[in-house]
Protein backbone atom coordinates (compact mmCIF):
# COMPACT_ATOMS: atom_id res chain seq x y z
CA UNK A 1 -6.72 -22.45 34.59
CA UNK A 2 -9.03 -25.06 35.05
CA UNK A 3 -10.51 -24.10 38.36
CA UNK A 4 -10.64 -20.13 37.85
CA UNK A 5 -7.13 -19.85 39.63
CA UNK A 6 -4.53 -17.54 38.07
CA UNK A 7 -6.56 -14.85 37.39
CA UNK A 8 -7.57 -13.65 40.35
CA UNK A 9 -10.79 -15.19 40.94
CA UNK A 10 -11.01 -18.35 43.60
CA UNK A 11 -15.20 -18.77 43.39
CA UNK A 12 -15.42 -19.21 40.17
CA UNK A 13 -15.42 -22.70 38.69
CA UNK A 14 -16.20 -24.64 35.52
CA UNK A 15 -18.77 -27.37 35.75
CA UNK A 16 -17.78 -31.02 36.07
CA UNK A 17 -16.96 -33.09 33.27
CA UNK A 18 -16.58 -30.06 30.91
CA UNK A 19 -13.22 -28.53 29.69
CA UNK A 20 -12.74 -24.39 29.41
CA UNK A 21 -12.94 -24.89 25.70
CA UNK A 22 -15.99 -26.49 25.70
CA UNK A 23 -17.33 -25.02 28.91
CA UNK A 24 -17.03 -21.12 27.19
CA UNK A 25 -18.36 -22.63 23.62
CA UNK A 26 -21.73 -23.73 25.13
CA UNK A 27 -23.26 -20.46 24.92
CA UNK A 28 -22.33 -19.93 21.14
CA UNK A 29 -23.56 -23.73 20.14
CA UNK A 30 -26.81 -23.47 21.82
CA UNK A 31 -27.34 -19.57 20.12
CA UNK A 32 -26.65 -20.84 16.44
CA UNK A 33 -29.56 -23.51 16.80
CA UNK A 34 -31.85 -20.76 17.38
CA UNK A 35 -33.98 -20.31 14.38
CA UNK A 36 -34.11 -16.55 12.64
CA UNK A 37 -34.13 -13.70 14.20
CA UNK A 38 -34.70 -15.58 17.73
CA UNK A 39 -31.04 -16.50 17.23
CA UNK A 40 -29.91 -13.26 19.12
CA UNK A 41 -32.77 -12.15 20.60
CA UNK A 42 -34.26 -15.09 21.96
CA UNK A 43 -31.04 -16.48 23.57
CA UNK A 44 -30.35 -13.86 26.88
CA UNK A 45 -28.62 -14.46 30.01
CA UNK A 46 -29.77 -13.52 32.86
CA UNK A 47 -28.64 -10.04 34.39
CA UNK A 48 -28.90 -9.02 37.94
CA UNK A 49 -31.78 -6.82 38.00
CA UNK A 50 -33.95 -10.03 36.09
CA UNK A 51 -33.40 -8.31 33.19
CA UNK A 52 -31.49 -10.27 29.92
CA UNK A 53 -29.51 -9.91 27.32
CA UNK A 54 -28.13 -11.64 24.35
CA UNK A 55 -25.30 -13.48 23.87
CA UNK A 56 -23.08 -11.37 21.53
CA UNK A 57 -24.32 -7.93 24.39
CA UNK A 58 -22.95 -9.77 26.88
CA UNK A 59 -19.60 -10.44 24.67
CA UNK A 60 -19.44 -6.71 23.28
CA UNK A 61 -20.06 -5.29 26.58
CA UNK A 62 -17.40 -7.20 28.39
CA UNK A 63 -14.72 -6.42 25.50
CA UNK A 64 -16.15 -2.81 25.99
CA UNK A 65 -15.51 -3.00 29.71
CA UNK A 66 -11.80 -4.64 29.20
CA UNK A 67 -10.98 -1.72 26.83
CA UNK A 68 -11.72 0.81 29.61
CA UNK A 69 -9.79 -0.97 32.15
CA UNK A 70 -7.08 -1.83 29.93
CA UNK A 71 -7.17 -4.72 32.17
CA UNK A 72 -8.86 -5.83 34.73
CA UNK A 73 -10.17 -9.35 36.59
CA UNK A 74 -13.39 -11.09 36.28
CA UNK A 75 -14.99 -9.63 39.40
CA UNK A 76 -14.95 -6.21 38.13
CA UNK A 77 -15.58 -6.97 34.37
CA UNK A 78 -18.41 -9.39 35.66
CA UNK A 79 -19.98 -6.13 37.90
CA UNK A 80 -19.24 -3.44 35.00
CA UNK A 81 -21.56 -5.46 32.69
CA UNK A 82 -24.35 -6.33 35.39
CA UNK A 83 -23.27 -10.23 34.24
CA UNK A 84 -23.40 -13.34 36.68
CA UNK A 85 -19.63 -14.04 37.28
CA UNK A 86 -20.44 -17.38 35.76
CA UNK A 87 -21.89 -16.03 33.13
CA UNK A 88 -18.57 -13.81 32.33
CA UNK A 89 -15.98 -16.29 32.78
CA UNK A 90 -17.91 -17.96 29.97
CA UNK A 91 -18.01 -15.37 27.68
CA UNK A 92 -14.73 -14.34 28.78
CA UNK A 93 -13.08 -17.42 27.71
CA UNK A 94 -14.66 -18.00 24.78
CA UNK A 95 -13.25 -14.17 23.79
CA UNK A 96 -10.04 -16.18 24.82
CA UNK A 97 -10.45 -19.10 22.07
CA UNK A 98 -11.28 -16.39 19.39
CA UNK A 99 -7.87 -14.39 20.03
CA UNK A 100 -10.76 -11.10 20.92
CA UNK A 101 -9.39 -11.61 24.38
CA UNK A 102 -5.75 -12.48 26.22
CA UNK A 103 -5.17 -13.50 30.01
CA UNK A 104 -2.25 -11.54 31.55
CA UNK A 105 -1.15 -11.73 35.41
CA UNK A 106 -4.70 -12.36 37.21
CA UNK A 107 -6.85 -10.54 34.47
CA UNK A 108 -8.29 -10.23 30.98
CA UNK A 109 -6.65 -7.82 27.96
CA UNK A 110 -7.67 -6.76 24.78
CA UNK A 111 -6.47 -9.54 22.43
CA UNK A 112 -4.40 -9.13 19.21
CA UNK A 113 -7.33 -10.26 16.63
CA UNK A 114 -9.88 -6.68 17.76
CA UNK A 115 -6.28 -5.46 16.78
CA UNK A 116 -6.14 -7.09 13.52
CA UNK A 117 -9.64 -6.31 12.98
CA UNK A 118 -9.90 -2.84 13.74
CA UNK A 119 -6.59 -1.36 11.73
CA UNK A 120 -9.04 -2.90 9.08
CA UNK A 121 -11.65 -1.08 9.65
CA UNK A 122 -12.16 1.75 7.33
CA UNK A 123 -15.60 3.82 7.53
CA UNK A 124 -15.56 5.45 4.06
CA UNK A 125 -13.52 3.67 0.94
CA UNK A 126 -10.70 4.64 -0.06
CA UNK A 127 -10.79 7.29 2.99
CA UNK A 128 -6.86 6.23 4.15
CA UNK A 129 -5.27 5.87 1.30
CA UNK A 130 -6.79 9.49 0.27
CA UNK A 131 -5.65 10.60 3.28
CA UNK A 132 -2.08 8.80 3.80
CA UNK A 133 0.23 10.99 1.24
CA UNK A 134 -1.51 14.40 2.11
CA UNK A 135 -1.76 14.18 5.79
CA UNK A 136 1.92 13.11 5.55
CA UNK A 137 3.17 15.92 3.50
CA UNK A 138 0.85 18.23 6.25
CA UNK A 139 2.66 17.16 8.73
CA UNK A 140 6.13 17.60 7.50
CA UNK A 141 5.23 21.44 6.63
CA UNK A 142 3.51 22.08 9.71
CA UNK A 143 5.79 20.00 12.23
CA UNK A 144 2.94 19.12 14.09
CA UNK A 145 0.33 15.95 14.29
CA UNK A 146 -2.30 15.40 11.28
CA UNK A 147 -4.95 13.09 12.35
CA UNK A 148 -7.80 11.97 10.40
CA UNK A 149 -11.12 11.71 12.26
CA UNK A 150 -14.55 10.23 11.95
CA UNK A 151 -17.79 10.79 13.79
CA UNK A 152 -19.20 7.69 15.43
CA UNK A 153 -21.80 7.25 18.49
CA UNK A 154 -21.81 10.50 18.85
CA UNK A 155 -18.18 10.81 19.79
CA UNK A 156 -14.91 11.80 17.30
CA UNK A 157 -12.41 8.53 16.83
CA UNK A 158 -9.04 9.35 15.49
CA UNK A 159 -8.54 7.06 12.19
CA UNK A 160 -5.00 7.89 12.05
CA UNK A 161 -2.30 9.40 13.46
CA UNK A 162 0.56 11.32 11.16
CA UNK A 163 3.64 13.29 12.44
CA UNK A 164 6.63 14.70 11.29
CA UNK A 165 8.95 11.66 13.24
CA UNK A 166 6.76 8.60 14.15
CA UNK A 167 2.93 7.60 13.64
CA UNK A 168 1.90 7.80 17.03
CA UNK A 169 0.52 10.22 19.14
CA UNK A 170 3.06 12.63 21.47
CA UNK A 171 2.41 13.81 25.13
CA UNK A 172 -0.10 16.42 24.84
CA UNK A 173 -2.91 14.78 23.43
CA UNK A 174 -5.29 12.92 25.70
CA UNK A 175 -5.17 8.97 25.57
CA UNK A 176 -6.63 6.62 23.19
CA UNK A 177 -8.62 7.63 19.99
CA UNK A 178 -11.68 8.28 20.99
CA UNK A 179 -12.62 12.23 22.11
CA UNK A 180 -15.69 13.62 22.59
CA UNK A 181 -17.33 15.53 19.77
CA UNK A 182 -16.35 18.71 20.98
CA UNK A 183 -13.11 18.83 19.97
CA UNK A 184 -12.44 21.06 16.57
CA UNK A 185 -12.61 17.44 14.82
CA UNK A 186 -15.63 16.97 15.58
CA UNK A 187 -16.88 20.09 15.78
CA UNK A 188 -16.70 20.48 12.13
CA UNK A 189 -18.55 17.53 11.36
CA UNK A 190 -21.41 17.98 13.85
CA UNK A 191 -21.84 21.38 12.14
CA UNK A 192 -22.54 20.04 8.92
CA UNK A 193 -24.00 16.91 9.68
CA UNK A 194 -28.09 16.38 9.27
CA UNK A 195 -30.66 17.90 11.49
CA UNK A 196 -31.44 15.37 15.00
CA UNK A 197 -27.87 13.96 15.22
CA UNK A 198 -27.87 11.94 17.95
CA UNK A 199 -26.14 14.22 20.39
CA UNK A 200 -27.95 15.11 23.32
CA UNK A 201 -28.66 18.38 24.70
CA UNK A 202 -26.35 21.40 22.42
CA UNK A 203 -25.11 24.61 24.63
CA UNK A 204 -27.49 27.18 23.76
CA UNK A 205 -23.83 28.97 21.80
CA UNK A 206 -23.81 25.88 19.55
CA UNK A 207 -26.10 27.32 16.98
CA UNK A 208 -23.70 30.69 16.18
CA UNK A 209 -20.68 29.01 16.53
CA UNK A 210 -21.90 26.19 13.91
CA UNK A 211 -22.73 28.78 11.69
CA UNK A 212 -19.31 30.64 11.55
CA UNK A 213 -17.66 26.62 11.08
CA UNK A 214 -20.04 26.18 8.07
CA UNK A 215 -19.26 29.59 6.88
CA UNK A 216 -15.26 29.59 7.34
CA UNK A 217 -15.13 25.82 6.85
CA UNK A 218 -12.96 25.27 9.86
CA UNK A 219 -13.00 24.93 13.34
CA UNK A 220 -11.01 25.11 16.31
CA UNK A 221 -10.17 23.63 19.94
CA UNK A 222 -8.16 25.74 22.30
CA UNK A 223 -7.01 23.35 24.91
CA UNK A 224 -11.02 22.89 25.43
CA UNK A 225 -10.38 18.70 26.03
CA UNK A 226 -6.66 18.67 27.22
CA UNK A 227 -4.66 21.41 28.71
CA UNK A 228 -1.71 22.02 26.20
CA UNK A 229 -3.48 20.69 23.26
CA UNK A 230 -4.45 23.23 20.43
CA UNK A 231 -6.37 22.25 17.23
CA UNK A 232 -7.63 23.34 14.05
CA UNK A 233 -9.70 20.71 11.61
CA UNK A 234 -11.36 21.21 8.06
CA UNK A 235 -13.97 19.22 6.52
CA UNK A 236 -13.28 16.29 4.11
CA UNK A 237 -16.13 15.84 1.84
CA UNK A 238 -17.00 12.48 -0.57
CA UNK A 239 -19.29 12.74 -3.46
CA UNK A 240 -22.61 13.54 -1.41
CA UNK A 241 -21.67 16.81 -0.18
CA UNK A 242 -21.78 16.01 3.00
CA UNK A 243 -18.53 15.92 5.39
CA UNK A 244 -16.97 11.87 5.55
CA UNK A 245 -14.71 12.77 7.64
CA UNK A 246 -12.10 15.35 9.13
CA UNK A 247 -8.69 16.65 8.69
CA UNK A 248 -7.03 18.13 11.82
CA UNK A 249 -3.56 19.10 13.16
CA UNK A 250 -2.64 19.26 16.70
CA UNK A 251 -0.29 21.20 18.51
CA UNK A 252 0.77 23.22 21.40
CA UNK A 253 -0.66 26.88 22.53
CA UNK A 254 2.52 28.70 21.54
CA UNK A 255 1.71 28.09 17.98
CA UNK A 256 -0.82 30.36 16.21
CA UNK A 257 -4.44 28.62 14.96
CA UNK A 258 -5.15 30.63 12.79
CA UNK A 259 -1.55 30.86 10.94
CA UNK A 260 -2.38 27.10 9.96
CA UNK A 261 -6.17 27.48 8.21
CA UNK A 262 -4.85 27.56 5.12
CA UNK A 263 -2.24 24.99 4.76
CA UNK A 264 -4.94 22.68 6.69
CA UNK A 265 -7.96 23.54 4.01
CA UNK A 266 -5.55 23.12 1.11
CA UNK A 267 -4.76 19.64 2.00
CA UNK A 268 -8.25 19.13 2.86
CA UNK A 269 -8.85 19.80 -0.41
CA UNK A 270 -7.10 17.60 -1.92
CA UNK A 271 -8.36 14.91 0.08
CA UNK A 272 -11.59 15.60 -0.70
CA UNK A 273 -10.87 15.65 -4.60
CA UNK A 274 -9.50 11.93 -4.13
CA UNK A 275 -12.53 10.98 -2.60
CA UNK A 276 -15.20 12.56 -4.95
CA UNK A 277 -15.90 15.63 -3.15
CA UNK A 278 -15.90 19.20 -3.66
């Protein structure tokens, strides 16, 4: 609304004589007459701590922050990024006018074009399509979930989701698509990506058990992210040699690992041979 009212913020208002349209497209307009690379760099708002930041950090952090929240009101999203709550309503609704951003009872949601966008999104190409018909046929055999899996930020996000009855995800596994690289579908990639991959500290056991993955070409996750949650993931290598990407199924501890290695590498296999690889 016009003064900040409706979404759970009363001390926020726009300034006079400006509408929210124009009010949250000030900060864009003034960035694109910055000349070169000043145009993101140059333009920062200030933080908190007298810090700054640009424009399009301020933007990406607050869609960042609604993501986590799933959603949440302009206090806390204003506090999460270390923003001015001025400074967030603006961004905030400009998000709005782009479709990046929805209001919904007293707060701000993830809006349907980062949908749009991201079921676009595809890291390696040709990588889904590859995938689509033999994750499919894995997942009829195996009556469990396929999912194919890149490493990004030093964390494993789930490309897609493939099961026996439906495209999405059942119980057991943990929310969203984005683990941390410890699960088997990311192990597998960490152990046969390049030296100084931005990880952080490695348990001191990491350099044996990367070995054996590189050796046996498959890797495995008892219930070491979610309790219930088994998993077994191969490799799926392009023409460089090196692993794109990763091929895992997921399913409950009554089911044996190690029964499933070699369905899993044969369809990882195949991948691979649609993408170039080995």
């Amino acid at each position: 609304m016009r003064n900040g009212r409706g979404l759970g913020e009363t001390d926020v208002k726009e300034p006079r004589g400006a509408t929210a349209t124009e009010t949250a497209a000030q900060p864009v307009r003034q960035l694109d007459r910055l000349p070169g690379p000043e145009r993101v760099a140059g333009h920062a708002a200030a933080t908190p701590d007298g810090g700054g930041r640009s424009v399009l950090e301020g933007a990406f952090g607050l869609l960042e922050a609604v993501e986590r929240a799933g959603q949440a009101g302009l206090t806390r999203l204003a506090s999460e990024c270390g923003l001015p709550k001025t400074t967030a309503y603006r961004l905030l609704e400009q998000l709005v006018e782009l479709g990046a951003v929805e209001r919904d009872r007293g707060g701000y949601r993830i809006g349907s074009r980062i949908f749009r966008l991201g079921q676009a999104w595809q890291p390696y190409p040709g990588l889904r399509s590859a995938a689509r018909g033999p994750a499919r046929r894995l997942a009829r055999v195996t009556g469990a979930v396929v999912g194919v899996n890149v490493l990004r930020e030093g964390r494993t996000l789930v490309l897609d989701w493939t099961s026996r009855e439906t495209d999405e995800a059942p119980d057991l596994l943990p929310d969203g698509v984005v683990w941390p690289w410890f699960t088997a579908a990311g192990k597998v990639l960490v152990a046969g990506a390049p030296p100084r991959l931005p990880l952080g500290p490695l348990p001191a056991s990491w350099r044996r058990e990367s070995e054996v993955i590189r050796d046996r070409g498959v890797a495995f996750d008892r219930e070491e992210v979610a309790a219930g949650a088994c998993c077994v993931a191969v490799p799926l290598y392009g023409p460089s040699g090196v692993p794109l990407a990763s091929l895992s199924v997921v399913t409950d501890p009554a089911h044996s690992l190690d029964r499933l290695v070699d369905v899993v590498q044969q369809a990882g296999r195949t991948i691979s041979a649609r993408l170039g690889g080995r």
